[in-house]
Protein backbone atom coordinates (compact mmCIF):
# COMPACT_ATOMS: atom_id res chain seq x y z
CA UNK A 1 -83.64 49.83 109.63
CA UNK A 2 -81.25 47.33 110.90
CA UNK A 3 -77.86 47.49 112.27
CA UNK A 4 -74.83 47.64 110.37
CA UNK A 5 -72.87 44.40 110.64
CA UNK A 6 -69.46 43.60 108.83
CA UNK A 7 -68.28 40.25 108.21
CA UNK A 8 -65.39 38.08 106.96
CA UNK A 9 -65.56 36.42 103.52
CA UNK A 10 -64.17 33.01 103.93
CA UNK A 11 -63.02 32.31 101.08
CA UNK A 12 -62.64 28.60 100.60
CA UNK A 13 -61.51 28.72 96.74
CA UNK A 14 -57.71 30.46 98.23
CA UNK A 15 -57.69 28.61 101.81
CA UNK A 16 -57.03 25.01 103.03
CA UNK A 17 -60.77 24.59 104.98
CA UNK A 18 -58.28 24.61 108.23
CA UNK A 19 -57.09 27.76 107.63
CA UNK A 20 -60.94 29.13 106.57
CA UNK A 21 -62.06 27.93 109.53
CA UNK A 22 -58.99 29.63 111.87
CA UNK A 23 -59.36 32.82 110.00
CA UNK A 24 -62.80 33.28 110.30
CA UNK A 25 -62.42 33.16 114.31
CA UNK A 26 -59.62 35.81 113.90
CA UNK A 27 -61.54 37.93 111.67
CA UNK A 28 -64.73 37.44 114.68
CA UNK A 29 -61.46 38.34 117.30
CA UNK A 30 -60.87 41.74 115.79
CA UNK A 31 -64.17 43.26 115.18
CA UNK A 32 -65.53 41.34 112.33
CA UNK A 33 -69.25 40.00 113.00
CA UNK A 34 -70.36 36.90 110.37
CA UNK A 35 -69.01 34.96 107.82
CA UNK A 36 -69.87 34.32 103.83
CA UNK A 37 -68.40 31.50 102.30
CA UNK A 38 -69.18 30.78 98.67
CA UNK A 39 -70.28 26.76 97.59
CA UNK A 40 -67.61 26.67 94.63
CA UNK A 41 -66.80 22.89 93.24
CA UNK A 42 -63.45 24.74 91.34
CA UNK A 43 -61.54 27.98 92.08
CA UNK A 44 -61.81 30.74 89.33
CA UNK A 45 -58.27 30.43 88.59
CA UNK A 46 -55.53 27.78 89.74
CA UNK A 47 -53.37 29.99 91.67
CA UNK A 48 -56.42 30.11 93.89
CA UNK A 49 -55.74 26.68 94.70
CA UNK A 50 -58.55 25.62 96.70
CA UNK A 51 -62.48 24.60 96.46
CA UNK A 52 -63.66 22.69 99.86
CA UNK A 53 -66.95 21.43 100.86
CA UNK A 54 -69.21 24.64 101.96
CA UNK A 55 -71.35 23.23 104.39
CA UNK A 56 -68.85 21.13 106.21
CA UNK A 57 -66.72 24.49 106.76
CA UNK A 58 -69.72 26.38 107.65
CA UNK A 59 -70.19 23.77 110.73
CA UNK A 60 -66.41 23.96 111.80
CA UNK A 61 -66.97 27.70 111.69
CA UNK A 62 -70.04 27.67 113.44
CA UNK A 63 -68.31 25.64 116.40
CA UNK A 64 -65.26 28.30 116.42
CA UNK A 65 -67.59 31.46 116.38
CA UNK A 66 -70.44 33.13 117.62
CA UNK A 67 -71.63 35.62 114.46
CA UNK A 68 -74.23 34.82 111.82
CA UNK A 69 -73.02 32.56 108.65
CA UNK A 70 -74.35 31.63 105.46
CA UNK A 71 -73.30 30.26 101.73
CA UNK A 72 -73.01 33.01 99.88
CA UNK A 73 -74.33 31.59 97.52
CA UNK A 74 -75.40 27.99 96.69
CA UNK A 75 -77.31 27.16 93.59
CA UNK A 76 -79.82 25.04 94.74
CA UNK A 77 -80.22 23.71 90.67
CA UNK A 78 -78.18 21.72 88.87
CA UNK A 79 -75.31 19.51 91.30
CA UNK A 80 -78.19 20.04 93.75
CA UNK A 81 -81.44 19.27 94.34
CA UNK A 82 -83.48 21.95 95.87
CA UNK A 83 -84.46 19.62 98.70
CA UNK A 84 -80.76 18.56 99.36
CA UNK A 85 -80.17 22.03 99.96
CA UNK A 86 -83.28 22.60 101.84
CA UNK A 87 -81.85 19.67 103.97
CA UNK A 88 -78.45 20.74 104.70
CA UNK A 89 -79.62 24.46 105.51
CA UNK A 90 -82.24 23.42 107.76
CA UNK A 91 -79.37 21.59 109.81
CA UNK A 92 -77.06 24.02 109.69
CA UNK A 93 -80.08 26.13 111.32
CA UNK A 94 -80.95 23.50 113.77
CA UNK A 95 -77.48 23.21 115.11
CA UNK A 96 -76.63 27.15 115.42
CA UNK A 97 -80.18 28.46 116.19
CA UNK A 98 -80.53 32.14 114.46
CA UNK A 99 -77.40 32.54 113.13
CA UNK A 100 -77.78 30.42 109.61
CA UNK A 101 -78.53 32.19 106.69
CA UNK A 102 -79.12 30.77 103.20
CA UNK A 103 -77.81 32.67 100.14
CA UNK A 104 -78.84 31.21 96.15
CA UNK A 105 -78.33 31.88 93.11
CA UNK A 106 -78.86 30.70 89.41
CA UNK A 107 -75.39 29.00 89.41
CA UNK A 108 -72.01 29.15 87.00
CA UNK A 109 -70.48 26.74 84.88
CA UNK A 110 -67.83 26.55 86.78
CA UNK A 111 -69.09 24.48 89.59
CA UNK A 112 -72.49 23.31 88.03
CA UNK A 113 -70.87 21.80 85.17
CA UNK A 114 -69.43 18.76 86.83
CA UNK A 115 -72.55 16.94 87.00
CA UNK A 116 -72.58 16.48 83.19
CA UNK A 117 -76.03 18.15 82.44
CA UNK A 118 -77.37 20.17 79.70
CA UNK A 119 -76.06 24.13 80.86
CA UNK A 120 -79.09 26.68 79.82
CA UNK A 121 -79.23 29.92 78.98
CA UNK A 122 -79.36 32.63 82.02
CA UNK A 123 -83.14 32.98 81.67
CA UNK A 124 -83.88 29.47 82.41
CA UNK A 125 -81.49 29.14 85.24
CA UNK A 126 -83.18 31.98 86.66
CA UNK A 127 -86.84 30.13 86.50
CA UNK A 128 -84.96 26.87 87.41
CA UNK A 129 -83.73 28.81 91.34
CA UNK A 130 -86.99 30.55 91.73
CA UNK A 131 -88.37 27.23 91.50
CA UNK A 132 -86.01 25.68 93.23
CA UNK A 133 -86.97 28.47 96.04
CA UNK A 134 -90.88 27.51 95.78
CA UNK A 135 -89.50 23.69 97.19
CA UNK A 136 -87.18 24.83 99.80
CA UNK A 137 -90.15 27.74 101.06
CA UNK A 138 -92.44 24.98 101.16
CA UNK A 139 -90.19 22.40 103.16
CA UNK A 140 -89.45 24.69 105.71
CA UNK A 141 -93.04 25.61 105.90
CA UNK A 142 -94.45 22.45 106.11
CA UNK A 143 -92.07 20.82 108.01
CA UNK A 144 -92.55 23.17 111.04
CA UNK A 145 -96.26 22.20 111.04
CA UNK A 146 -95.42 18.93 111.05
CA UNK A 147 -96.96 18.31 108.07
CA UNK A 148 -95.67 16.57 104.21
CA UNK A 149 -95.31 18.27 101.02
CA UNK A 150 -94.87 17.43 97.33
CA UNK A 151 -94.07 19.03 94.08
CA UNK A 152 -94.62 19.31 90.40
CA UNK A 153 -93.09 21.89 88.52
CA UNK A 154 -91.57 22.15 85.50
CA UNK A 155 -87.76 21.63 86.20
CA UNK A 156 -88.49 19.09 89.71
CA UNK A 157 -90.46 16.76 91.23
CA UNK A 158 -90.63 16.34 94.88
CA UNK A 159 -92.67 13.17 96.48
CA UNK A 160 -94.41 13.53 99.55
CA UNK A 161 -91.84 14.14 102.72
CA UNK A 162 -91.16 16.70 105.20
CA UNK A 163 -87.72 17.90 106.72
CA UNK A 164 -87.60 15.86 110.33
CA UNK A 165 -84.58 18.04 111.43
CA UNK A 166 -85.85 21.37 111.95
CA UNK A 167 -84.55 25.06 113.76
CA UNK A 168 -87.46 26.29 115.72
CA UNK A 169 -87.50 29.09 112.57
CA UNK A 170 -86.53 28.63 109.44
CA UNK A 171 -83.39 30.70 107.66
CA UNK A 172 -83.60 33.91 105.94
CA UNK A 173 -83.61 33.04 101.96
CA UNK A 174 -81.46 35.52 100.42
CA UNK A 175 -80.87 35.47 96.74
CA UNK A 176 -77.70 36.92 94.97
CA UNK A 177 -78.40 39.15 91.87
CA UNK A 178 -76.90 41.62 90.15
CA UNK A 179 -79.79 42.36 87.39
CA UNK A 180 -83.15 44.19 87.82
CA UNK A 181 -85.75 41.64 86.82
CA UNK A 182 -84.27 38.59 89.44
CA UNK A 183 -84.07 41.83 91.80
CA UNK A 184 -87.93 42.48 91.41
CA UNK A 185 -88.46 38.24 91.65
CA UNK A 186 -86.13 38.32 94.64
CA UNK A 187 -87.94 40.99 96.91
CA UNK A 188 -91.53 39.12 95.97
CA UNK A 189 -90.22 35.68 96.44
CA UNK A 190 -87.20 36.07 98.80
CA UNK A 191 -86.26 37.31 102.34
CA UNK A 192 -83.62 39.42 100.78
CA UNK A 193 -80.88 40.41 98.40
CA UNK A 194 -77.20 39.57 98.13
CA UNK A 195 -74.92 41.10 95.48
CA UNK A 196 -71.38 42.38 94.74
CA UNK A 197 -69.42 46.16 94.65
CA UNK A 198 -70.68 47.69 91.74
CA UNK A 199 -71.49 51.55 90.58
CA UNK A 200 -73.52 53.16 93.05
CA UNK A 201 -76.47 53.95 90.55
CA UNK A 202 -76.10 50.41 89.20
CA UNK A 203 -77.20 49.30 92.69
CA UNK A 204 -79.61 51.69 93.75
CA UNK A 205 -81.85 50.26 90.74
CA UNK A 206 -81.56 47.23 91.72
CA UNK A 207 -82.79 48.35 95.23
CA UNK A 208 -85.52 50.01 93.71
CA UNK A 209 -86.69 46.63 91.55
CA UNK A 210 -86.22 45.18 94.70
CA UNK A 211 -88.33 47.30 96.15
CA UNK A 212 -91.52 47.15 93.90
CA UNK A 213 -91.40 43.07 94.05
CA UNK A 214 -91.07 43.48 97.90
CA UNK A 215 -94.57 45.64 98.29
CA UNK A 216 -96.27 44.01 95.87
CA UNK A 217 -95.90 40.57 97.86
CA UNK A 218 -97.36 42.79 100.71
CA UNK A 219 -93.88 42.89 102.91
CA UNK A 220 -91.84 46.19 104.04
CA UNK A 221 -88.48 46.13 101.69
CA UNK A 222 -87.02 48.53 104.25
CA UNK A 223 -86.78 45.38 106.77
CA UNK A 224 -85.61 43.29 104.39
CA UNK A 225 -82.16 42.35 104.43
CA UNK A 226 -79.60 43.97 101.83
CA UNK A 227 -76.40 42.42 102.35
CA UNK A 228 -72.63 43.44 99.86
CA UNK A 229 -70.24 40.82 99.74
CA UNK A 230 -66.86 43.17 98.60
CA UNK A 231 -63.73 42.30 97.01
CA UNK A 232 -60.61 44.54 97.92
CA UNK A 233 -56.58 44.63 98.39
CA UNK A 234 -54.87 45.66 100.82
CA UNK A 235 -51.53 45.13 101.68
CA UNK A 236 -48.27 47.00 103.16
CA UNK A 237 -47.68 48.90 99.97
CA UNK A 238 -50.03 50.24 96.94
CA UNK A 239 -47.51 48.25 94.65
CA UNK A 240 -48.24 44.79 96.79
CA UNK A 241 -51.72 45.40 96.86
CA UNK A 242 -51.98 45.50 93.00
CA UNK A 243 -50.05 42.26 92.62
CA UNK A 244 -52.24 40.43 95.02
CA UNK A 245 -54.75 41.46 92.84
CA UNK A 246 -53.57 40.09 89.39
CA UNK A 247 -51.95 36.78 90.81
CA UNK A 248 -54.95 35.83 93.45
CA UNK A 249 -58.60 37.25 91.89
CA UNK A 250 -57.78 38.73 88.45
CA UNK A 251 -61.01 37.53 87.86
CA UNK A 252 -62.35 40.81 89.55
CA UNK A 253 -60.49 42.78 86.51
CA UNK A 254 -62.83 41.08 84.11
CA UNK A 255 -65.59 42.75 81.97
CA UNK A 256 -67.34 40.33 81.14
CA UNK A 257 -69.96 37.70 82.16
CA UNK A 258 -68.93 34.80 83.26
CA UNK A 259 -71.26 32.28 84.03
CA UNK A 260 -70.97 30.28 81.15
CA UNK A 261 -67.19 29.59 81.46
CA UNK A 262 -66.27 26.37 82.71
CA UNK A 263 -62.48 25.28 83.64
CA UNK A 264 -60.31 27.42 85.88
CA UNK A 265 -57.54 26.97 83.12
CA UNK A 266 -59.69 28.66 80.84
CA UNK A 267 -60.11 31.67 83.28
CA UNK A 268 -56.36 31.68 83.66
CA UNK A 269 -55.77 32.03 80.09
CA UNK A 270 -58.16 34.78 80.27
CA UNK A 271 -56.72 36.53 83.13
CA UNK A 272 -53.22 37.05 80.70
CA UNK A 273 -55.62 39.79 79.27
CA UNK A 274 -56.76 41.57 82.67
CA UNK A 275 -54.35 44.39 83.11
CA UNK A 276 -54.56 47.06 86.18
CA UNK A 277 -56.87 49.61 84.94
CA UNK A 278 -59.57 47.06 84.37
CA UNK A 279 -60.06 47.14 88.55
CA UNK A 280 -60.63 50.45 88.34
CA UNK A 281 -64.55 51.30 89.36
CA UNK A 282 -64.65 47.35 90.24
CA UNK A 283 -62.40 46.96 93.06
CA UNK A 284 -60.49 49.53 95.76
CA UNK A 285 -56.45 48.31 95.57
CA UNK A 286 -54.94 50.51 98.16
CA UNK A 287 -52.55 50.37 101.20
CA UNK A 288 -54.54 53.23 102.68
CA UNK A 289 -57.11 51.87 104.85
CA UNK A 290 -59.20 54.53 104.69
CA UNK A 291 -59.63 54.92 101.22
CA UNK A 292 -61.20 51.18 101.76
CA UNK A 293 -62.72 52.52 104.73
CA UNK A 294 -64.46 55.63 102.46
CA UNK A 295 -65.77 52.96 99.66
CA UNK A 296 -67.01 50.75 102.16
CA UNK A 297 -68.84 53.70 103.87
CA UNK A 298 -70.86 54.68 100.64
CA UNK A 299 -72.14 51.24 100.37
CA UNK A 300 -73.52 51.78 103.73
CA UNK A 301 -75.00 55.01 103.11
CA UNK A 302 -76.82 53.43 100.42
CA UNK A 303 -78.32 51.33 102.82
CA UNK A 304 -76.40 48.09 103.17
CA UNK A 305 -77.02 46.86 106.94
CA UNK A 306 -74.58 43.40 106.13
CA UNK A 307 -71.55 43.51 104.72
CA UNK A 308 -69.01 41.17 104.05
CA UNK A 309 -65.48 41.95 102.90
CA UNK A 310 -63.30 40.09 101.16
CA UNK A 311 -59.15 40.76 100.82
CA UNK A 312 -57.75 38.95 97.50
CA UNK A 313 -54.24 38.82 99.23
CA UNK A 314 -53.07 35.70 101.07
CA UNK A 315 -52.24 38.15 103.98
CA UNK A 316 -55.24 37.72 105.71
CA UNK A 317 -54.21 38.03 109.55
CA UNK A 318 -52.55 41.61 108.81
CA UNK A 319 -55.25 42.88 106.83
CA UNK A 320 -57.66 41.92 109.83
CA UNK A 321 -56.13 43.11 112.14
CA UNK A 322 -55.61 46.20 110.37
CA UNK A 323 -59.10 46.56 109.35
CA UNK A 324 -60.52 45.49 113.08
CA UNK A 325 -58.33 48.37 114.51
CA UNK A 326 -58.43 51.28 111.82
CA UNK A 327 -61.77 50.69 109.60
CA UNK A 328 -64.76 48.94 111.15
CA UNK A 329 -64.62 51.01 114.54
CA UNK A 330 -65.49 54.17 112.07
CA UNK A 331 -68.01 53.21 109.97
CA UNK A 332 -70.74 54.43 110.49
CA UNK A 333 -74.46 53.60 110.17
């Protein structure tokens, strides 16, 4: 079983890239090991104010710290060709040698949108980023022999090339899911899982489908990576923490799916409708830190060996240090 690691979730839908980029090497300062940053073209909701390039802030990061890093997640599908990502993952790689991770997923509306294209139903997005995995597998493969490869599938086409900037290994793929079939596909086709807070039983399923896909591709699911990215509040005061949460990510209050939803105004007129008990069970909002520091714990006991936490509040250098002194020192593997 692996070590437990805790990271910093950059996230680059609330923060100038800058100030990603700076608080990321705090977080790494106080304790924090890794960073996730998600590949977002808009912000769930305006107040969030932000949505920079991913992989650009993923190399300033790299250059400021010395943890692991990955998008988490990218949808290699729709604004993106799986070879572009393939591409900028495998350079990302190349530059900070075992450290780059690559997290997909099937994508959201609100980023994949932009591009103009037809937007399918979930269960062809899924087959479109299992695909979409086949082509990246196959680039890294290939290009560390040295060797070409092509593809026809039934979503791309890939003419004959190869990847001519290479790490001496290729990246962990790890795909983000929070359903059982894509969590059977992931542990056949994938390195490992990504996915969010969520009832403890709700996960453990998924761990099991996980599991079975895992074994029957021949590999050991126990050393396979299972990494939580988790949204919290903290701040000075319970009352503070709670209106961090509805101003910055009242998208975390919402019951619903919401893949299919495309503006960030539209979320906002949505979020008028979130009130505070709809975070209960979905997200700890507490100036305690160790009633953050219990949740996180029983995520870990479940068998989470990478975590990365994200704080919805704009007080980011408090809660870190806060967190570096009086949470990650006691959790325990």
């Amino acid at each position: 079983m692996a070590d437990l690691t805790v990271g910093y979730a950059a996230m680059l839908e609330q923060f100038h890239p800058r100030e990603a980029v700076e608080l990321s090497a705090y977080a790494e300062q106080n304790g924090f090991s890794g960073v996730m940053a998600a590949d977002h073209f808009q912000p769930w909701v305006p107040a969030q104010g932000q949505s920079s390039f991913v992989w650009n802030v993923l190399t300033a990061i790299g250059e400021r710290t010395t943890g692991d890093m990955g998008p988490g997640v990218t949808a290699p599908t729709f604004r993106w060709h799986p070879a572009m990502v393939a591409q900028a993952s495998a350079t990302l790689a190349a530059m900070y040698p075992r450290r780059h991770w690559l997290g997909l997923g099937s994508g959201e509306a609100l980023n994949e949108h932009v591009v103009a294209g037809y937007w399918p139903e979930a269960p062809e997005r899924i087959n479109r980023m299992f695909e979409a995995i086949e082509i990246i597998k196959k680039l890294f493969t290939s290009s560390l022999a040295g060797k070409d490869v092509k593809h026809a599938g039934q979503f791309y086409k890939l003419e004959s090339t190869r990847l001519w900037t290479m790490p001496e290994e290729a990246p962990e793929i790890l795909v983000a899911t929070a359903g059982p079939v894509t969590a059977k596909r992931t542990g056949k086709h994938a390195d490992g899982i990504i996915t969010v807070g969520a009832p403890l039983e709700k996960i453990s399923g998924l761990f099991g489908r996980f599991a079975e896909g895992a074994r029957e591709a021949g590999k050991d699911p126990d050393a396979m990576p299972k990494v939580l990215q988790l949204h919290l509040s903290w701040a000075e005061t319970d009352e503070q923490a709670l209106a961090n949460a509805m101003h910055e990510w009242p998208n975390g209050g919402m019951k619903f799916p919401k893949a299919d939803i495309r503006s960030p105004f539209d979320f906002e007129q949505m979020a008028k409708l979130v009130r505070p008990e709809d975070f209960a069970g979905r997200m700890v909002i507490s100036a305690d830190p160790d009633v953050h520091r219990a949740e996180i714990q029983k995520y870990v006991d479940l068998g989470f060996d990478r975590i990365y936490l994200h704080n919805v509040g704009r007080n980011q250098r408090e809660w870190v240090e806060v967190f570096g002194r009086d949470v990650l020192p006691k959790l325990a593997r």
